[in-house]
Protein backbone atom coordinates (compact mmCIF):
# COMPACT_ATOMS: atom_id res chain seq x y z
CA UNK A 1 30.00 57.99 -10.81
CA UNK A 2 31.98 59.24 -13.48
CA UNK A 3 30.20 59.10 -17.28
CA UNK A 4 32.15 59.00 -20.94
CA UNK A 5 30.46 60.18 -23.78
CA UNK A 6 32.29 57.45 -26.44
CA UNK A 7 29.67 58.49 -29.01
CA UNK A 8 26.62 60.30 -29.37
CA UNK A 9 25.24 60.97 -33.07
CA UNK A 10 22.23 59.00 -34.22
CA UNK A 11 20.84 57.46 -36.80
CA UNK A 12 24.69 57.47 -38.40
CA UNK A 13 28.02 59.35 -37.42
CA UNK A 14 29.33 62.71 -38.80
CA UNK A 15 32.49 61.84 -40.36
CA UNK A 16 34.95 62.00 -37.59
CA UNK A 17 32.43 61.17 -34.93
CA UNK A 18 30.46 58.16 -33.76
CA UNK A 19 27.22 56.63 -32.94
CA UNK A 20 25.50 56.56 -29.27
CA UNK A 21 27.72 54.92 -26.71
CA UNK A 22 28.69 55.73 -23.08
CA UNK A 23 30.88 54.39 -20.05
CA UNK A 24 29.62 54.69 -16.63
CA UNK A 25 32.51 54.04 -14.04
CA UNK A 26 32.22 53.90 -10.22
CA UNK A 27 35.48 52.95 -8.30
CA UNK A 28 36.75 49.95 -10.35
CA UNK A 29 33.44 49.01 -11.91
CA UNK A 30 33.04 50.32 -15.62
CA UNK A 31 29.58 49.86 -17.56
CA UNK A 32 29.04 50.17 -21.22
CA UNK A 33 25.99 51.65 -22.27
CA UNK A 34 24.94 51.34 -25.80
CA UNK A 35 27.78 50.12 -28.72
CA UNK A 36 26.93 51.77 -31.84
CA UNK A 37 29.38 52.48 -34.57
CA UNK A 38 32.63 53.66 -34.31
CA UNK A 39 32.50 52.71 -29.89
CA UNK A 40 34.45 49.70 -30.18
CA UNK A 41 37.11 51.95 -31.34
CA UNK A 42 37.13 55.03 -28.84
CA UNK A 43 36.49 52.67 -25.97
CA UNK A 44 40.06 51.24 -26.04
CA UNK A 45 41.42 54.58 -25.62
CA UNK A 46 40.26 54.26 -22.21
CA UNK A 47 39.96 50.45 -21.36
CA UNK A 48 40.88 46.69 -23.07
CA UNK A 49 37.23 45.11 -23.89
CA UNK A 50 38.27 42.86 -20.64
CA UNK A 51 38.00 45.51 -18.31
CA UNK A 52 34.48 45.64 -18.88
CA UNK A 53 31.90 44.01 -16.44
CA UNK A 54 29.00 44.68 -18.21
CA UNK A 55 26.92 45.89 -20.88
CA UNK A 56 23.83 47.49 -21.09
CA UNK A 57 22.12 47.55 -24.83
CA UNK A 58 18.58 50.05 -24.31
CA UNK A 59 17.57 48.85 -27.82
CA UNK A 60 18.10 46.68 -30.89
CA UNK A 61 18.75 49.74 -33.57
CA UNK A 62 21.72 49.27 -35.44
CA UNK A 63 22.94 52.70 -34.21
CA UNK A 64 23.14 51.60 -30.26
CA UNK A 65 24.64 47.73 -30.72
CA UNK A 66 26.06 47.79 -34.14
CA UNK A 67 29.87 47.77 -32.66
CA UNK A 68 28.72 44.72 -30.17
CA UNK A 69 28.98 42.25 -33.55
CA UNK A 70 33.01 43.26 -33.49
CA UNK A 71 33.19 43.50 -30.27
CA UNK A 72 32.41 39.60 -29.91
CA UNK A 73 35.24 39.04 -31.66
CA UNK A 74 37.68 41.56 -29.87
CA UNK A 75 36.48 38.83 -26.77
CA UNK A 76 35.92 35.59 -28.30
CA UNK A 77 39.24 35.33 -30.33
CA UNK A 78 41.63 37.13 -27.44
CA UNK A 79 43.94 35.32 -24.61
CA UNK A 80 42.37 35.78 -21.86
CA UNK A 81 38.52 34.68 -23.81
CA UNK A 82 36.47 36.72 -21.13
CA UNK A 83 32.83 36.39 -21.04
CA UNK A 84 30.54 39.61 -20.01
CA UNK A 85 27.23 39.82 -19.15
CA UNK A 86 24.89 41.83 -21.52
CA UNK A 87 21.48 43.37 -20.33
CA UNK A 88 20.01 43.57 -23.76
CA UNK A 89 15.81 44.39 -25.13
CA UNK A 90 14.95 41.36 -26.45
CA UNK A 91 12.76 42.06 -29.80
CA UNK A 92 15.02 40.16 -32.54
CA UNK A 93 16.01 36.56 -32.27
CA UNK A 94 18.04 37.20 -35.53
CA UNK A 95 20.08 39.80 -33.89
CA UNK A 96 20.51 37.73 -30.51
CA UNK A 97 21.12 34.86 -32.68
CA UNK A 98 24.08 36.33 -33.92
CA UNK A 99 25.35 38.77 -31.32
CA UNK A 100 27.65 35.77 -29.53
CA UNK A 101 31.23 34.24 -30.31
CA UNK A 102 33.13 31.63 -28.80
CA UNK A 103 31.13 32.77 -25.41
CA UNK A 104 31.93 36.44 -25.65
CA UNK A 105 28.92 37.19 -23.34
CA UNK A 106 26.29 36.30 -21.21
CA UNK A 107 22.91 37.27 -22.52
CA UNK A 108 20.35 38.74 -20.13
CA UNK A 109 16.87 40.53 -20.90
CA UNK A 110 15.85 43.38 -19.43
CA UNK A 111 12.93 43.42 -17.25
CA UNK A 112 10.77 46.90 -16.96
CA UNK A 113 10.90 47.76 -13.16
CA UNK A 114 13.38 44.82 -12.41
CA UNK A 115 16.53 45.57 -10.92
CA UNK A 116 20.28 44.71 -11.96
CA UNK A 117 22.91 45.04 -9.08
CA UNK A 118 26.61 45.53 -10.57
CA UNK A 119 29.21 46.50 -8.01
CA UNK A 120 27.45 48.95 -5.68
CA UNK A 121 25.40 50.63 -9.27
CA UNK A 122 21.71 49.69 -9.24
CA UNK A 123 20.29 49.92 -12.54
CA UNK A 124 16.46 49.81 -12.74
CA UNK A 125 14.42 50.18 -16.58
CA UNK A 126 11.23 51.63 -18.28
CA UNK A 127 9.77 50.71 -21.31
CA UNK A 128 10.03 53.99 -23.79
CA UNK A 129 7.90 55.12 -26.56
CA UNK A 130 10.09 54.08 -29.51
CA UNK A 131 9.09 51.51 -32.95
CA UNK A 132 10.84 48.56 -31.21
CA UNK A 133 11.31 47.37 -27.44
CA UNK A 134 13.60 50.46 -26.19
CA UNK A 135 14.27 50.53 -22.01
CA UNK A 136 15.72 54.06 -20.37
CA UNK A 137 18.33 52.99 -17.63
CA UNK A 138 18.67 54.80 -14.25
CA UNK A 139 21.56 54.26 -12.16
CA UNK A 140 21.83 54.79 -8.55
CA UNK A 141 24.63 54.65 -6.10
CA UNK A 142 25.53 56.50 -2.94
CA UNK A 143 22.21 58.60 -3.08
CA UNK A 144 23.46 59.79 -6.43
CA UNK A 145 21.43 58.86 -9.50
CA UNK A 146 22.04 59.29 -13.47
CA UNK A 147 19.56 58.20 -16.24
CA UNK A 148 19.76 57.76 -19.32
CA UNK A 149 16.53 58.48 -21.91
CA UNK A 150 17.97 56.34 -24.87
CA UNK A 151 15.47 56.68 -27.95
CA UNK A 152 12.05 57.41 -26.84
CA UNK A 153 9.18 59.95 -27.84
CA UNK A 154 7.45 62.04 -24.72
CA UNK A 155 5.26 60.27 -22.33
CA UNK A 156 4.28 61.51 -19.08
CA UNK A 157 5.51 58.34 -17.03
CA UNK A 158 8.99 58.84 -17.70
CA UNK A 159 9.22 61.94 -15.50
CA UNK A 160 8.69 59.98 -12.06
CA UNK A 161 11.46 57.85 -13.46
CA UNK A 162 13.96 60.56 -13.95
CA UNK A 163 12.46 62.72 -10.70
CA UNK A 164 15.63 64.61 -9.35
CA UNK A 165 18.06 62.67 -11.48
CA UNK A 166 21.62 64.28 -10.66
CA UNK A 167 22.79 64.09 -14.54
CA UNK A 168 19.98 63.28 -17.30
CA UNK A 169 21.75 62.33 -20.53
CA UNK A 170 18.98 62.36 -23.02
CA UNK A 171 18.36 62.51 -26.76
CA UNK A 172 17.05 65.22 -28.79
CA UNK A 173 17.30 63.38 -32.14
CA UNK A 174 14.81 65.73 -33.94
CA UNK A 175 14.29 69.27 -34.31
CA UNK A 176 10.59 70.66 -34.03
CA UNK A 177 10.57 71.82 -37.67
CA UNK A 178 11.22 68.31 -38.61
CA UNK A 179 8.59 66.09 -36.10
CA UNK A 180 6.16 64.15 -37.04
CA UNK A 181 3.82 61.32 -35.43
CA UNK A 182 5.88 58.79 -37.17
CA UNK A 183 9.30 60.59 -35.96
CA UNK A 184 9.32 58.97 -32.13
CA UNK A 185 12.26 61.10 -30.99
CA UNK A 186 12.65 63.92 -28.33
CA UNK A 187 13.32 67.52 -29.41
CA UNK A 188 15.67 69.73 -27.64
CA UNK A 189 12.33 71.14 -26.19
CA UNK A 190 11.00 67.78 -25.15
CA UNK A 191 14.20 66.97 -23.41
CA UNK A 192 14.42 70.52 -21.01
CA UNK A 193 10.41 70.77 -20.48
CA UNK A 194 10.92 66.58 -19.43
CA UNK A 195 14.57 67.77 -17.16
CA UNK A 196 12.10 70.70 -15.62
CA UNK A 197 9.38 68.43 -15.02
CA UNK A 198 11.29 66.43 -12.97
CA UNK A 199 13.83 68.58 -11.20
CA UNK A 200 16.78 67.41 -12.87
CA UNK A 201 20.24 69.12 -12.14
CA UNK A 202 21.81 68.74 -14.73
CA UNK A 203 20.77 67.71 -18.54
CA UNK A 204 22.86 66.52 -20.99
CA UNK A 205 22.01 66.03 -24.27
CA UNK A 206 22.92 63.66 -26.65
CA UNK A 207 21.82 61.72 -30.15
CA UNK A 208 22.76 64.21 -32.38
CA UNK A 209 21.20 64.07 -36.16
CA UNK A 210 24.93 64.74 -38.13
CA UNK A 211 22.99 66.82 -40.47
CA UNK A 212 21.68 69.69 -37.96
CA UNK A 213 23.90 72.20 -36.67
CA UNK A 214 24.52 72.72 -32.58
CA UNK A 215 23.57 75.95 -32.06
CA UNK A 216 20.58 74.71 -33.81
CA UNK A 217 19.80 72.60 -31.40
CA UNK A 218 20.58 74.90 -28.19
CA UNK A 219 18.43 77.76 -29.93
CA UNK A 220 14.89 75.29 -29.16
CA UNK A 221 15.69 74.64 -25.75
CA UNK A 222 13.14 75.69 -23.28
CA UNK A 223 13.81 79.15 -22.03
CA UNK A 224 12.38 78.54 -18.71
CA UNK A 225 14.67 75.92 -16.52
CA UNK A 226 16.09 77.18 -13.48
CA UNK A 227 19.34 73.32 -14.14
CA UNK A 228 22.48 73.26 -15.90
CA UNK A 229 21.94 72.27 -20.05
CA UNK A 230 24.64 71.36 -22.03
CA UNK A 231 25.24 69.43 -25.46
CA UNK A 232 27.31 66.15 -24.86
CA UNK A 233 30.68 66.34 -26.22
CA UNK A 234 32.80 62.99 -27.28
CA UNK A 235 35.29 61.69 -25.68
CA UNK A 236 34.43 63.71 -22.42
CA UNK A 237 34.12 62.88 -19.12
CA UNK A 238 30.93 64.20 -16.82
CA UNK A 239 30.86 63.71 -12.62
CA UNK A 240 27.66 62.82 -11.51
CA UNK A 241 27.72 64.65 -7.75
């Protein structure tokens, strides 16, 4: 499997950058992950809106699906009028309501612990820790397996669910200084003592707060991991071996 980081600032971009959003490709099958702000845009550097054969939205924050309300357009107004199926959290009819055009895509809700075949990827959920109905994704294929945290604050069942991941993308959306019980993010600490817990390989982190600095960020990782940590950069691609 072969991951794009399109985006990968959160709650809103730097200037320059964009919001969360990442393509998952294995041998002609390409997933979209999240569609915040400003993905629309860097995903047609790579592919047409057609060539996608699904998306996955985790949650219903404007920062992960905002781009999906032009990208119905993009699908419902072209030639070729393709319709794609969207695994979506389903905790705002008003959103839903108004997420479709001229049958840009098939709506599906995710189901914790249910699992979505596409190609030879299986994706399985779990319900996160986060204000509204928020799902982290794993995807498996060939023996090789990549999840994805999307928004969530720590809880200890997550760690079975991302046990010996080969790549864990997750957020870090808050530094330490700045937590709170009514801030339900990861830290940068959070993310590497959850990646050690579980015998990751490799962690990748993402969901960037524009304001803080990078190094900021690296300087609160855990010292004690014995994986590979680095911060998600846009536009590149990982292998997930």
């Amino acid at each position: 499997m072969k991951l794009t980081i399109l985006g990968n600032n959160g709650p809103y971009p730097k200037a320059g950058e964009a919001c969360s959003g990442y393509l998952l490709e294995h041998k002609d099958i390409k997933i979209l992950i999240d569609c915040g702000n400003g993905v629309l845009s860097r995903l047609q550097k790579f592919y047409s809106v057609n060539e996608l054969d699904a998306i996955i939205l985790t949650h219903l924050h404007s920062d992960h699906i905002s781009d999906i309300f032009i990208m119905k357009y993009a699908l419902g107004l072209g030639k070729n009028n393709k319709t794609i199926p969207i695994y979506t959290a389903y905790d705002d009819q008003y959103l839903l309501d108004n997420m479709n055009y001229n049958n840009a895509f098939e709506i599906n809700f995710i189901v914790e612990d249910k699992e979505v075949i596409i190609g030879d990827i299986h994706f399985s959920f779990i319900k996160n820790k986060h204000p509204v109905d928020t799902y982290g994704v794993k995807a498996v294929v060939n023996n090789k397996k990549f999840v994805y945290s999307s928004d969530t604050s720590y809880f200890d069942e997550i760690i079975n669910f991302i046990k010996e991941a080969d790549l864990f993308l997750c957020e870090s959306g808050v530094l330490s200084k700045d937590k709170n019980n009514n801030i339900m993010h990861l830290t940068p600490k959070d993310a590497s003592i959850l990646a050690k817990e579980a015998k990751v390989k490799k962690l990748l982190l993402t969901h960037f707060y524009p304001e803080y600095k990078r190094q900021s960020i690296l300087k609160e990782l855990s010292d004690d991991y014995n994986f590979e940590i680095k911060l998600s950069e846009e536009m590149k691609s990982y292998i997930i071996d």
